[in-house]
Protein backbone atom coordinates (compact mmCIF):
# COMPACT_ATOMS: atom_id res chain seq x y z
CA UNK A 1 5.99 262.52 -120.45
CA UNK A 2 4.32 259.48 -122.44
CA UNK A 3 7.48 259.27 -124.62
CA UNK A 4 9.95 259.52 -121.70
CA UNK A 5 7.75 256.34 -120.08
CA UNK A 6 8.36 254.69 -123.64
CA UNK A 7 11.71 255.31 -123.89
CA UNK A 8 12.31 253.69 -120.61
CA UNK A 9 9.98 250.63 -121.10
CA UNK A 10 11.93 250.23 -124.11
CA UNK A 11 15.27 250.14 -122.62
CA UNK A 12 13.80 248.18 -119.87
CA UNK A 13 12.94 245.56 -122.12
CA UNK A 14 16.53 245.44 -123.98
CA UNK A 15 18.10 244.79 -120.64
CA UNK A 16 15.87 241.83 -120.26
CA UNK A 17 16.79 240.49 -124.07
CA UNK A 18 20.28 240.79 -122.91
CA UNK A 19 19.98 238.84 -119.70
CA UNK A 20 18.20 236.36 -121.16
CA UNK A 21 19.99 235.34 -123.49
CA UNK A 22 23.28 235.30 -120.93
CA UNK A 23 21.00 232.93 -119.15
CA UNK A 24 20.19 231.13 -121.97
CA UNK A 25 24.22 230.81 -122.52
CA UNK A 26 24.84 230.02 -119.20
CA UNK A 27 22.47 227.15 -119.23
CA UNK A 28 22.79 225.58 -122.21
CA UNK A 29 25.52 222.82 -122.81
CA UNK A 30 28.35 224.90 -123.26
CA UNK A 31 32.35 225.21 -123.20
CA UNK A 32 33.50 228.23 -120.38
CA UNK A 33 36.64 229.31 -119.73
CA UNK A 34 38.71 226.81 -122.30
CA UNK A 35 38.29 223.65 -124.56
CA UNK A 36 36.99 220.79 -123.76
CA UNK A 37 39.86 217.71 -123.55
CA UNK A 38 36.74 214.79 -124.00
CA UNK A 39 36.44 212.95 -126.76
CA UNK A 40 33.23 214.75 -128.52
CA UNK A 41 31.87 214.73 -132.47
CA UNK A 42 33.51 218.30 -132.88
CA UNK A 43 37.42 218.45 -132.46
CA UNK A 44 39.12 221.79 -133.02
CA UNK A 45 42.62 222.22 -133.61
CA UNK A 46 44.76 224.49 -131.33
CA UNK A 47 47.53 226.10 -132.42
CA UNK A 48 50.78 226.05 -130.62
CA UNK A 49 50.74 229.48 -127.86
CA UNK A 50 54.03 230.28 -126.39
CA UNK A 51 52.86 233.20 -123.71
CA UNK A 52 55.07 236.14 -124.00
CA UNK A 53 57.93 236.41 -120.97
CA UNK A 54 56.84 239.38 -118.60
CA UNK A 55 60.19 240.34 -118.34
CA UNK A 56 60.70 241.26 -122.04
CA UNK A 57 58.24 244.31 -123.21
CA UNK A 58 58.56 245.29 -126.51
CA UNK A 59 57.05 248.78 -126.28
CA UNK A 60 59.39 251.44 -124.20
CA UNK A 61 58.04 254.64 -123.26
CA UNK A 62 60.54 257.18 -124.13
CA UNK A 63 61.48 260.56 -123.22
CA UNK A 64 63.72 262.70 -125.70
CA UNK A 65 66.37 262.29 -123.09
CA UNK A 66 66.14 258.53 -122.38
CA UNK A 67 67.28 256.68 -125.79
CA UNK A 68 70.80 255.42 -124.88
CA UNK A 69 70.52 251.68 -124.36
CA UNK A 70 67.69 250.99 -126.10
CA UNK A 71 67.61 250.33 -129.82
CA UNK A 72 70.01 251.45 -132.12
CA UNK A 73 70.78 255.44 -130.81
CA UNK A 74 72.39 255.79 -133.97
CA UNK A 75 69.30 255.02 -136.36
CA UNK A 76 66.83 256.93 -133.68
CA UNK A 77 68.26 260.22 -133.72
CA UNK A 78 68.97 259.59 -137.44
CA UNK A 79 65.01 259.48 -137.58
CA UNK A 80 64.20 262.28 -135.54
CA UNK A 81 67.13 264.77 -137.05
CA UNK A 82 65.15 263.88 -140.24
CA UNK A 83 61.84 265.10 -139.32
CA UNK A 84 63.71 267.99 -137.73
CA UNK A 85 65.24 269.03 -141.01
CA UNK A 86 61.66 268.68 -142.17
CA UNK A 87 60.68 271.66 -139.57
CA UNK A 88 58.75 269.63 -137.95
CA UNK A 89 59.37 269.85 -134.19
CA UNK A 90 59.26 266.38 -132.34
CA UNK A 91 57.33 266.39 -129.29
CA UNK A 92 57.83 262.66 -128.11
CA UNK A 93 57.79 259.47 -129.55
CA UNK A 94 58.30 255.59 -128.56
CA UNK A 95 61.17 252.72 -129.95
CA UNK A 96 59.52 249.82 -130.53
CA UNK A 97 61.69 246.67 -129.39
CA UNK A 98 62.05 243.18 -131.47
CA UNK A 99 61.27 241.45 -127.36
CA UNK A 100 57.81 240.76 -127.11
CA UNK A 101 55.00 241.59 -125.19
CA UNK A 102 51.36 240.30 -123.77
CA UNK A 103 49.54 243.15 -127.11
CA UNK A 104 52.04 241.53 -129.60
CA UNK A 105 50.70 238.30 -129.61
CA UNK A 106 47.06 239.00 -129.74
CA UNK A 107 47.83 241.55 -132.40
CA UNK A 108 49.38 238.63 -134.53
CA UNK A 109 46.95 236.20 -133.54
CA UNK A 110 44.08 238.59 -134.96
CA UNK A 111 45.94 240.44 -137.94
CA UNK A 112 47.47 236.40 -139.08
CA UNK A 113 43.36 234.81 -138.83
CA UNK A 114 41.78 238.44 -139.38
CA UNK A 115 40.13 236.65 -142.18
CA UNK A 116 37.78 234.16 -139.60
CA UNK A 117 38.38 236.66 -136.96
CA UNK A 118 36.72 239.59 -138.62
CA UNK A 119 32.89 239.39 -137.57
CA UNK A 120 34.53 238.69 -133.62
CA UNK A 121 36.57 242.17 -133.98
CA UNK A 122 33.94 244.22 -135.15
CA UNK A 123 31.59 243.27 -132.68
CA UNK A 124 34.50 243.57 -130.07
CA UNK A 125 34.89 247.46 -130.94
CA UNK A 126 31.00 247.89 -131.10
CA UNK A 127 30.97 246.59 -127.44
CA UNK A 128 33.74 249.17 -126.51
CA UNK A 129 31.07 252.02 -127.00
CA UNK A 130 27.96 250.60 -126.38
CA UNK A 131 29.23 248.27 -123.21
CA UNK A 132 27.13 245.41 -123.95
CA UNK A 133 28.06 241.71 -124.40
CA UNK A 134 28.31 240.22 -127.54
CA UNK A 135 27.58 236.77 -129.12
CA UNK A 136 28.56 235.51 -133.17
CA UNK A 137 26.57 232.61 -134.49
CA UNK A 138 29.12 229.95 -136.10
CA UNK A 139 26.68 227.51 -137.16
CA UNK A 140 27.57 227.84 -140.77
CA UNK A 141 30.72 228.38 -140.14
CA UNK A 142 34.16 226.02 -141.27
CA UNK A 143 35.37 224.29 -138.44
CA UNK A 144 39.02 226.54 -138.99
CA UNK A 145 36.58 229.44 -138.04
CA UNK A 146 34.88 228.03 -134.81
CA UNK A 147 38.34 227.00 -133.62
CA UNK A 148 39.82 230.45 -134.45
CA UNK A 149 37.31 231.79 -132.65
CA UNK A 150 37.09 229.50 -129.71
CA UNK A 151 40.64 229.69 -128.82
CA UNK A 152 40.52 233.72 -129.24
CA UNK A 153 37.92 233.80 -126.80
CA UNK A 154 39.90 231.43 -124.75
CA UNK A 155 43.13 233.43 -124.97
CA UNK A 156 41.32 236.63 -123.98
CA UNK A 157 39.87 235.43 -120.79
CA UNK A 158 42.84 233.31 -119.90
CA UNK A 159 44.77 236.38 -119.92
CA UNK A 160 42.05 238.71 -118.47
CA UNK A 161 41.58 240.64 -121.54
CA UNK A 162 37.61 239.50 -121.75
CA UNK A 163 35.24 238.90 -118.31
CA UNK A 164 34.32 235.63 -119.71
CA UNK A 165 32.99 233.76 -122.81
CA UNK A 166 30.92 230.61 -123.15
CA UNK A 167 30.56 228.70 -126.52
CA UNK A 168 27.46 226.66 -127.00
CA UNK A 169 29.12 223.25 -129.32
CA UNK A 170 25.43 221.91 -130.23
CA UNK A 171 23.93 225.41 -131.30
CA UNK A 172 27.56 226.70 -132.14
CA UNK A 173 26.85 229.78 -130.73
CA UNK A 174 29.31 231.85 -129.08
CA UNK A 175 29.02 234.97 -126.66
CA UNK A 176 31.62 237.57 -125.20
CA UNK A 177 31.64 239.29 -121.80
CA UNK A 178 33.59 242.19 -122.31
CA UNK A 179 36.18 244.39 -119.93
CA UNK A 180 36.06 248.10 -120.79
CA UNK A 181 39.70 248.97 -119.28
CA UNK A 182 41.21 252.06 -121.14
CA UNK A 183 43.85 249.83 -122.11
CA UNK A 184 41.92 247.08 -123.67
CA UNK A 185 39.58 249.53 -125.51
CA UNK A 186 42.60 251.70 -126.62
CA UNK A 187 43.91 247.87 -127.88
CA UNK A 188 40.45 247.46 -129.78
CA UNK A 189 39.89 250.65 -131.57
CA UNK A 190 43.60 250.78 -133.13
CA UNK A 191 46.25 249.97 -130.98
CA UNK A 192 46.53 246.31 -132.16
CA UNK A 193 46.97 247.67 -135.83
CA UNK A 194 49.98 249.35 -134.91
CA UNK A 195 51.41 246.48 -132.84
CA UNK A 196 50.65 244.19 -135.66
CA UNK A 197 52.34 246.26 -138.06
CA UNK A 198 55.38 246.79 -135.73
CA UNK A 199 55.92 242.67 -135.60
CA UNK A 200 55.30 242.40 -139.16
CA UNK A 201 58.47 245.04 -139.60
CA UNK A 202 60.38 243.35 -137.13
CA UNK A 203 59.91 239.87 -138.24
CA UNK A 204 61.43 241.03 -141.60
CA UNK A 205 64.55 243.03 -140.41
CA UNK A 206 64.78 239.52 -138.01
CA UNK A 207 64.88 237.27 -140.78
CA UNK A 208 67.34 239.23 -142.62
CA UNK A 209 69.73 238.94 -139.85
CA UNK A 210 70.86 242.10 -139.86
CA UNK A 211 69.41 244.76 -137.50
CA UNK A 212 72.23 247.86 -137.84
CA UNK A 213 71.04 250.91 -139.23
CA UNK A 214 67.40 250.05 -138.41
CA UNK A 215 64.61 251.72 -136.21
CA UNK A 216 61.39 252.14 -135.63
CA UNK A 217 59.41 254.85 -134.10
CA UNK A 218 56.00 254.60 -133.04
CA UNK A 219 53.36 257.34 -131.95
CA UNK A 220 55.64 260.34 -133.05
CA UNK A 221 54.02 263.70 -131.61
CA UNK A 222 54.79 266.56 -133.66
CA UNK A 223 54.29 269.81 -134.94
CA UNK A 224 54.16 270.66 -138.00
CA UNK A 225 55.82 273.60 -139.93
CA UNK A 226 52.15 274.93 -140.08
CA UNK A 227 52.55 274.74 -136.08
CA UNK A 228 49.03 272.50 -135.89
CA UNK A 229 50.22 269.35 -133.59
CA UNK A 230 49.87 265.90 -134.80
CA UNK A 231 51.03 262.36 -134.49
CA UNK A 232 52.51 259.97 -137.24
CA UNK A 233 51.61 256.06 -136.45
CA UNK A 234 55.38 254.72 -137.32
CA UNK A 235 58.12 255.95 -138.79
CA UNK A 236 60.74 253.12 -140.20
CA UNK A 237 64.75 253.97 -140.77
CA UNK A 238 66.75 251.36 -142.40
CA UNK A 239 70.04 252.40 -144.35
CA UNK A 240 68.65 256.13 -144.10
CA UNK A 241 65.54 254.77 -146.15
CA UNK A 242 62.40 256.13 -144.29
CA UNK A 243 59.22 254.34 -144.54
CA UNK A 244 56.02 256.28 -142.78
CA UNK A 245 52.94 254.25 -142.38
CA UNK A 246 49.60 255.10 -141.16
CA UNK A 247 46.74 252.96 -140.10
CA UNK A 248 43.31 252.78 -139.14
CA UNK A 249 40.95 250.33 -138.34
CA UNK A 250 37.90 252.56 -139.43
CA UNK A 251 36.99 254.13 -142.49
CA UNK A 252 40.23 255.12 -144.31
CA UNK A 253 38.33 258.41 -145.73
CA UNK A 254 37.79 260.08 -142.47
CA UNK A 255 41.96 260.32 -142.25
CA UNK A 256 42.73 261.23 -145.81
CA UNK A 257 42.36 264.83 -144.77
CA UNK A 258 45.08 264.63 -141.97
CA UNK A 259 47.13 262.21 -143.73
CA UNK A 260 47.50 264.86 -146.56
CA UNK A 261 48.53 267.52 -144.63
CA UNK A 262 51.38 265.64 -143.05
CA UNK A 263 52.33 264.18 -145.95
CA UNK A 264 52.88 267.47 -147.66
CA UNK A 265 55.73 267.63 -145.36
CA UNK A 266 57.29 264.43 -145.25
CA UNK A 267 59.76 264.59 -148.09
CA UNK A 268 59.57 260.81 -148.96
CA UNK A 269 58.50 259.08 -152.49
CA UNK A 270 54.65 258.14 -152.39
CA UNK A 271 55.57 254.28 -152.03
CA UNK A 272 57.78 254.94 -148.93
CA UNK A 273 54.14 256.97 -147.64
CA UNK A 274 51.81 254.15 -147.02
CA UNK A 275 48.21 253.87 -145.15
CA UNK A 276 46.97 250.41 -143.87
CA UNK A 277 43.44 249.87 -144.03
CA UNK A 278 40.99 246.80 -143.23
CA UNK A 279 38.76 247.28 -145.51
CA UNK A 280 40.41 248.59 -148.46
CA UNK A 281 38.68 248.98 -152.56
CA UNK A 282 40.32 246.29 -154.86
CA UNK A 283 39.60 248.64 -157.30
CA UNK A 284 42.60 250.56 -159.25
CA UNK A 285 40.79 254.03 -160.05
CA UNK A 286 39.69 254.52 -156.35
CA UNK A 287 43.20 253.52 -155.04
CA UNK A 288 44.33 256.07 -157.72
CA UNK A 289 42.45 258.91 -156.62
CA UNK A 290 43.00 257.95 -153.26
CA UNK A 291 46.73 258.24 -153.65
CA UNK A 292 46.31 261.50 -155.93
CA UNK A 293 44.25 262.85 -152.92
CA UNK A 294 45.97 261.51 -149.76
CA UNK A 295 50.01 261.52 -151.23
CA UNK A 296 49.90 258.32 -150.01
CA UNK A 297 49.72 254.12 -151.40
CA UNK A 298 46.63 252.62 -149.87
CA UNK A 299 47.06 248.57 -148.88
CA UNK A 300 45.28 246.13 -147.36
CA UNK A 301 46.40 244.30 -144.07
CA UNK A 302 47.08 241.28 -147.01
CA UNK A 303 49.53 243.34 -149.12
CA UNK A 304 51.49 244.99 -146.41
CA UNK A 305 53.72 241.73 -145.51
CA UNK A 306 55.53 241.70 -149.04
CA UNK A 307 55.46 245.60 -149.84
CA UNK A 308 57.68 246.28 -146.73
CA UNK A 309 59.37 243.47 -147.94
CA UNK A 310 60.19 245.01 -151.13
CA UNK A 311 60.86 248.58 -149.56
CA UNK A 312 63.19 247.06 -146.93
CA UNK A 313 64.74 245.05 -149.37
């Protein structure tokens, strides 16, 4: 009974921390809800933001029976008679778009700064699970990383991704009032990955000027020959070149075991199989064993950009 009365006092006592220091925020000189216009000793750059039009999402739902219209039919059904060939049985899938949507460009705002933003997204997912509010302490920070930051924070509330955020200029201190939709946390723990990836893709086949032939696939369900159901993260058809890419914003090694057993039946070289990681080793003898273990060519979120390059080439 004496430890259940702990326990409580305990928790008791963290809910106080946490409200005080929200009132702390609250009452401090801060910035809410946007950047200050006044002329002050600290001037942060924005960047240019161009809001996405609402009436152009880049993500369509599809059914197996709902393709025509949308993408290029011919390079879609190219990709699934391919995995079909494989024996794998396709379940559903989605087409990815080049139109943007509202995800896209907080995806590329994060994955482009990911660098300064880093700290603010892994506190972000933390906050998914535990449903607390969050703060980062810029004080030593370069002024590129408070405005990164700032503006993020800005971005998220303006488009009611966050509750709220206030940002402290003389203590530099910035905190985070989360949401906890499905949508947003789905967005946190991985989504944004995916739709940064997808951009990245797009933004090459764009620049190329030449979009025939091309498709890509995202959140493929499938079973496997083996009949155990899984899902590939995208699937890229140019030219009948496949590219299959995987990515996680956690620890790479919890996957390697699923990634394997897919990749046993993708019949694709190993640099057409990649995984994406955050936090990937710089080191070439764990990448190697990686790739002798997984079937697959580990990158970083920095390398990505020119090896699809390369492989759409």
């Amino acid at each position: 009974m004496l430890d259940d009365i702990a326990t409580s006092l305990r928790r008791i006592a963290e809910a106080l921390e946490r409200i005080e220091r929200i009132l702390q925020a609250m009452t401090s000189p801060v910035e809410e809800n946007g950047m200050e216009e006044s002329a002050t000793e600290e001037r942060y750059t924005i960047v240019d933001w161009a809001p996405p039009s609402e009436e152009s999402p880049s993500e369509l739902d599809l059914g197996l029976s709902q393709l025509a219209d949308h993408g290029n039919q011919a390079a879609i059904q190219e990709a699934i008679n391919w995995l079909e060939s494989l024996n794998c049985t396709v379940l559903d899938y989605k087409v990815v778009s080049p139109e943007k949507e509202l995800w896209d460009w907080f995806a590329m705002f994060l994955g482009n700064r990911f660098d300064n933003l880093q700290e603010f997204y892994e506190k972000w997912k933390i906050s998914m699970n535990n449903k607390n509010s969050f703060e980062l302490f810029l004080n030593n920070s370069r002024d590129t990383k408070i405005s990164d930051n700032v503006q993020f924070a800005s971005r998220l509330q303006e488009f009611s991704l966050i509750s709220s955020y206030y940002y402290n200029r003389k203590t530099r201190r910035l905190m985070i009032i989360p949401l906890f939709t499905p949508e947003i946390n789905n967005f946190v723990t991985g989504d944004w990955l995916e739709y940064y990836i997808s951009r990245i893709i797009w933004n090459i086949i764009n620049s190329r000027g030449n979009t025939s032939n091309f498709a890509l696939l995202r959140d493929i369900k499938i079973t496997l020959p083996n009949n155990q159901n899984t899902e590939i993260d995208l699937l890229v058809t140019k030219n009948s070149r496949k590219i299959w890419i995987e990515c996680t914003s956690s620890r790479y090694q919890q996957s390697v075991e699923n990634w394997r057993q897919i990749s046993d039946y993708l019949d694709l070289p190993i640099e057409y199989k990649i995984a994406v990681a955050l936090k990937s080793p710089n080191d070439s003898v764990t990448r190697y064993s990686f790739q002798q273990v997984a079937r697959m060519t580990l990158l970083s979120l920095d390398e990505l950009p020119s090896a699809l390059s390369n492989l759409l080439s």
